[in-house]
C-alpha atoms as a PDB file:
ATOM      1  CA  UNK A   1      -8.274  10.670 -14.067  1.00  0.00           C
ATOM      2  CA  UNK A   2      -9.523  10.522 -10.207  1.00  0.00           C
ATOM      3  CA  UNK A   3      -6.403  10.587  -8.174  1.00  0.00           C
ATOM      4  CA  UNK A   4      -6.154   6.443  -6.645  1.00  0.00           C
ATOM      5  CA  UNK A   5      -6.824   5.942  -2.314  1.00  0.00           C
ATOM      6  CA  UNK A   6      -3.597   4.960  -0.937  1.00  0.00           C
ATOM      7  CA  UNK A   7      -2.677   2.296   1.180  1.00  0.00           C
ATOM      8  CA  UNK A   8      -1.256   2.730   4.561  1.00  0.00           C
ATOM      9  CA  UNK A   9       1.902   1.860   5.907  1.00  0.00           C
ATOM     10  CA  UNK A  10       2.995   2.330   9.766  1.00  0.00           C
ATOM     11  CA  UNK A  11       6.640   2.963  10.087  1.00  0.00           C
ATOM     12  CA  UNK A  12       8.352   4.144  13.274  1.00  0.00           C
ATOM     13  CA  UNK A  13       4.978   4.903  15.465  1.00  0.00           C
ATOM     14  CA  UNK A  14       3.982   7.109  12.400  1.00  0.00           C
ATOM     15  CA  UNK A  15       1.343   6.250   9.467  1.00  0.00           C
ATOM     16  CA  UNK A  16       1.848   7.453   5.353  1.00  0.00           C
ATOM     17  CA  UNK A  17       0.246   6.980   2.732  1.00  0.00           C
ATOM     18  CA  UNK A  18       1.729   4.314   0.341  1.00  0.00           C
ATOM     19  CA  UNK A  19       1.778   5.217  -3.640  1.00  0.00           C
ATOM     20  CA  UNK A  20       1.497   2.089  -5.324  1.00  0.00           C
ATOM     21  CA  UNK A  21      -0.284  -1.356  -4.014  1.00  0.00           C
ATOM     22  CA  UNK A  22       2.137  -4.094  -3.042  1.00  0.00           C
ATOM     23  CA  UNK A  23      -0.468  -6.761  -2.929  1.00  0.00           C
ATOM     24  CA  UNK A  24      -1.170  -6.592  -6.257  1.00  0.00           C
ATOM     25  CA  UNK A  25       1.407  -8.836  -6.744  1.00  0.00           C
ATOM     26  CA  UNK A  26       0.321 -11.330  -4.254  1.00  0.00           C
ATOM     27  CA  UNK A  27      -2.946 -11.452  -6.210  1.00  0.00           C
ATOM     28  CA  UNK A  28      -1.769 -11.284  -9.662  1.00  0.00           C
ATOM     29  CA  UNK A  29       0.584 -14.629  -8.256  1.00  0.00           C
ATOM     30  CA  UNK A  30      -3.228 -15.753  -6.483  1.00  0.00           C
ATOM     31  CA  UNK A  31      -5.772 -14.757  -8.976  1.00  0.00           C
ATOM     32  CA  UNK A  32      -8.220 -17.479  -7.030  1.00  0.00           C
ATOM     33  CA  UNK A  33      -7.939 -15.510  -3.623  1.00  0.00           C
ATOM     34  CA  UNK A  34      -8.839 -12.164  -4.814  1.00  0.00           C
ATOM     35  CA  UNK A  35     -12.513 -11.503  -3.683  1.00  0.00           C
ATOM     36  CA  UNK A  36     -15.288 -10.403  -6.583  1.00  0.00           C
ATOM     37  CA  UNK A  37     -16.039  -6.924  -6.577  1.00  0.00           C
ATOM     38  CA  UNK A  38     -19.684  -5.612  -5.962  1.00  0.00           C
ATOM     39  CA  UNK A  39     -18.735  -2.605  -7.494  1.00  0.00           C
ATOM     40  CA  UNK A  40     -16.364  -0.019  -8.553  1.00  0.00           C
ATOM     41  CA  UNK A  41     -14.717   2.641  -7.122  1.00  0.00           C
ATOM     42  CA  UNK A  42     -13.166   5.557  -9.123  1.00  0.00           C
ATOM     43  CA  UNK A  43     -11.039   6.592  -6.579  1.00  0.00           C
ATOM     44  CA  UNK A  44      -9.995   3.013  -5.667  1.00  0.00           C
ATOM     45  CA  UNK A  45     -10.141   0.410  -8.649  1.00  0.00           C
ATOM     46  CA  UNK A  46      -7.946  -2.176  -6.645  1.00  0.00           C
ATOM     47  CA  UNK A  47     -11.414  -2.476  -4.764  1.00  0.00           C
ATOM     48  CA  UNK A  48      -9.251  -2.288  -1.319  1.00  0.00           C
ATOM     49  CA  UNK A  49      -7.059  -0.068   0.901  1.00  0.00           C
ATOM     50  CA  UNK A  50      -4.324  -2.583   2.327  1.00  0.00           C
ATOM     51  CA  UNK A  51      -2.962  -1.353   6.028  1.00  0.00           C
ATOM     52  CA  UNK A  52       0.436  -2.115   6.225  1.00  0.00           C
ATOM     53  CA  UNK A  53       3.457  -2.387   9.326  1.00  0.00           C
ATOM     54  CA  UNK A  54       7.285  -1.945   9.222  1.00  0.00           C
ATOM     55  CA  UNK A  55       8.550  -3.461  12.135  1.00  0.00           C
ATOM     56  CA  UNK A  56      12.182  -5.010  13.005  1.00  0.00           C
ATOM     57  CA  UNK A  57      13.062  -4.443   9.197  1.00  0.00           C
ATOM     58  CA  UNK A  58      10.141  -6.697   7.646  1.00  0.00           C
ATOM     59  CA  UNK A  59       6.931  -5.512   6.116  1.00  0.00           C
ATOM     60  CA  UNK A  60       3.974  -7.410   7.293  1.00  0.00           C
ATOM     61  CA  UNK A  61       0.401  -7.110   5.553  1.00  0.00           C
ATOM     62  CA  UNK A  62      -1.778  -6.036   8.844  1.00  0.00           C
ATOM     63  CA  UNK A  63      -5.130  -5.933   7.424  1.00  0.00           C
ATOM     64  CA  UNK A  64      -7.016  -4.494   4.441  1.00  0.00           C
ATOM     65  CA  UNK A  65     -10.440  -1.601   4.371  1.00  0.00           C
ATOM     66  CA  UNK A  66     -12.804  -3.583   2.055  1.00  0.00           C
ATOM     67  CA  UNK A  67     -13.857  -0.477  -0.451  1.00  0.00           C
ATOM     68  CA  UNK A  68     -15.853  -2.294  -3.381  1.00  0.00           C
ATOM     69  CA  UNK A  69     -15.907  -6.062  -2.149  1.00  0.00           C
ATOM     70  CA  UNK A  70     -19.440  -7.988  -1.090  1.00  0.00           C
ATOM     71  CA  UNK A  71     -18.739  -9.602   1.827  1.00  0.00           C
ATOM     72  CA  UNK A  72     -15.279  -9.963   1.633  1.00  0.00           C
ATOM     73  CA  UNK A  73     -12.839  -9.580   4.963  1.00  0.00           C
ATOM     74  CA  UNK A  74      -9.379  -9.457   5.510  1.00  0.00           C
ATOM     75  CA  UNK A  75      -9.819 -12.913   7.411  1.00  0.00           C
ATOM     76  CA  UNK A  76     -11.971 -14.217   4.350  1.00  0.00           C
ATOM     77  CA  UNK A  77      -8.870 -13.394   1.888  1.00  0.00           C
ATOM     78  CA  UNK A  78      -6.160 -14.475   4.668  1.00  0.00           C
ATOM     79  CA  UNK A  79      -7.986 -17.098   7.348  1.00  0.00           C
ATOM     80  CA  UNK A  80      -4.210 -18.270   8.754  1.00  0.00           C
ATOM     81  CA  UNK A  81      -3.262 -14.799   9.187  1.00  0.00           C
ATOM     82  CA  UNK A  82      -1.978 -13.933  12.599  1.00  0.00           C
ATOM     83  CA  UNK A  83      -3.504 -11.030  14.327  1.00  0.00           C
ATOM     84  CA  UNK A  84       0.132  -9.437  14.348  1.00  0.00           C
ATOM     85  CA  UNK A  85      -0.053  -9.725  10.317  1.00  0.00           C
ATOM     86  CA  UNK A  86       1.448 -11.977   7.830  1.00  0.00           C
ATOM     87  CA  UNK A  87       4.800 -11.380   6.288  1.00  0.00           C
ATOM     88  CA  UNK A  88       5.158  -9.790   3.162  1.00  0.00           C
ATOM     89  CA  UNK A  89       7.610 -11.993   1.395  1.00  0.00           C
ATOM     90  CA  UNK A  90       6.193 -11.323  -2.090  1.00  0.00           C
ATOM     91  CA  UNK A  91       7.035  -7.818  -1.823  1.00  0.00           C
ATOM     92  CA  UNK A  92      10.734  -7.202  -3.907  1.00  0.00           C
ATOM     93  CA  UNK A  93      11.086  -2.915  -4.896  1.00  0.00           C
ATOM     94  CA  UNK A  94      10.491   0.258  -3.976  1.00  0.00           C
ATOM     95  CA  UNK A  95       7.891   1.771  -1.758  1.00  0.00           C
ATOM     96  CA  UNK A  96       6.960   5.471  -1.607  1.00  0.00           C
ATOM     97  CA  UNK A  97       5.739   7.110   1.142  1.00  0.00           C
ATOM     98  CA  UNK A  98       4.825  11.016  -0.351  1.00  0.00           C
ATOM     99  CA  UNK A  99       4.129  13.100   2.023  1.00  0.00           C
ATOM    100  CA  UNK A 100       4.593  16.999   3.247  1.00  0.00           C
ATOM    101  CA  UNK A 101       3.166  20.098   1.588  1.00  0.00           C
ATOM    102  CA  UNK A 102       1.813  19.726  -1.387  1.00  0.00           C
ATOM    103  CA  UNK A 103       3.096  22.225  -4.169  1.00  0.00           C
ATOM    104  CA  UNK A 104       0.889  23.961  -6.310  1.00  0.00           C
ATOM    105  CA  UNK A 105      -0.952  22.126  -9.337  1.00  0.00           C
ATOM    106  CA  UNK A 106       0.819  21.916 -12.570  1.00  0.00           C
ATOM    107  CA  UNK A 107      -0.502  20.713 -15.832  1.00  0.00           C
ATOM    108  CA  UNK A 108       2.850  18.745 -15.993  1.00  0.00           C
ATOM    109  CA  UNK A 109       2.213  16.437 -12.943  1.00  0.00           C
ATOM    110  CA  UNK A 110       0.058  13.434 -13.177  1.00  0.00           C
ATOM    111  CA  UNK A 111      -1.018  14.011  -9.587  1.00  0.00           C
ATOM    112  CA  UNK A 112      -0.453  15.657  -6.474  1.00  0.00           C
ATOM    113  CA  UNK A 113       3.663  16.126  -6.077  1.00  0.00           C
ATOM    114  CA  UNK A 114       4.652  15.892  -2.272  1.00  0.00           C
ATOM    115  CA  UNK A 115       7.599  18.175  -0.288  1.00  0.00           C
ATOM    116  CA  UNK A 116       9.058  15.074   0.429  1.00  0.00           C
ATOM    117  CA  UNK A 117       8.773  10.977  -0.716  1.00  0.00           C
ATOM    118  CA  UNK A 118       9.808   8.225   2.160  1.00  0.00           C
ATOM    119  CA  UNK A 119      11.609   5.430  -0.051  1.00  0.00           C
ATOM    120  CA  UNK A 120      11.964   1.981   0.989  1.00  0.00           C
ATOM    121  CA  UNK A 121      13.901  -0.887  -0.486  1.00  0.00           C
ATOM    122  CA  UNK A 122      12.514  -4.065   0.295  1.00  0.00           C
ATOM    123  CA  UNK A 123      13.672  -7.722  -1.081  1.00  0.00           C
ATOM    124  CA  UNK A 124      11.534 -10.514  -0.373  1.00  0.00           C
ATOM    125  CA  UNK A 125       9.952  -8.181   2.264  1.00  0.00           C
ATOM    126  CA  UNK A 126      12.837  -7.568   4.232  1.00  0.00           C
ATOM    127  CA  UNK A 127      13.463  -3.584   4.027  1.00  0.00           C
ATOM    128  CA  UNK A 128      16.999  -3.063   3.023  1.00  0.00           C
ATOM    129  CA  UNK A 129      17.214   0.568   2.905  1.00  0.00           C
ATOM    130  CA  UNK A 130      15.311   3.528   3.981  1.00  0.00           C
ATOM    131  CA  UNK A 131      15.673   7.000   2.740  1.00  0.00           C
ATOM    132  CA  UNK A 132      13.665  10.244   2.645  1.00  0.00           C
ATOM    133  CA  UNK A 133      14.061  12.519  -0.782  1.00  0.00           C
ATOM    134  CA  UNK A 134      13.375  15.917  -0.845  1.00  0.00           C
ATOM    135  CA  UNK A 135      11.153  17.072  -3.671  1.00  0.00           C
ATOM    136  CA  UNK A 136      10.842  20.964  -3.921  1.00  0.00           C
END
């Protein structure tokens, strides 16, 4: 199984990679909004990397890197979006943020396991908590 792109997610003047894809939910709640893929992507089946932004405690959706979509934009998806993104309110869970070393392969891991994994809470795309984990 190809190891999946990651979004990204700016948090304190500092980009990660985000495990996961929040906006999944948005379109699984849109189905009519998500653009037609031209093709497929192994490494990226979601068809998109979404760019993300924690600032004053909210998560905003900034933009998104169209990876298998014909002439699909971020503007085409989102035309009322602001240039300073729009407001993740759909997003209620965890994110994680791996990132660090990354220890040896093991045939027990599904993928890549990180030093460390940045966790945040969010509800209704507010972030509640924030907290980094250690992981070897």
């Amino acid at each position: 199984m190809t190891t999946q792109m990651f979004d990204r997610i700016k948090y304190m003047d500092r980009e990660y990679g985000l495990a996961g894809a929040p906006l999944e939910a948005y379109f699984s709640a849109h189905p009519d909004l998500r653009p037609q893929y031209a093709s497929r992507n192994t490494a990226c089946w979601r068809g998109y990397v979404a760019r993300w932004e924690i600032r004053d405690e909210k998560l905003y959706l900034v933009g998104m890197d169209m990876i298998s979509f014909k002439d699909a934009t971020f503007k085409s998806i989102f035309p009322d979006a602001p240039d300073s993104g729009i407001f993740a309110d759909w997003v209620t869970g965890e994110l994680k943020c791996p990132h660090g070393k990354i220890a040896p392969r093991t045939m027990t891991a599904p993928g890549p396991v990180y030093e460390f994994t940045l966790l945040f809470r969010a509800e209704n795309g507010v972030i509640r908590s924030v907290l980094e984990q250690k992981n070897f």
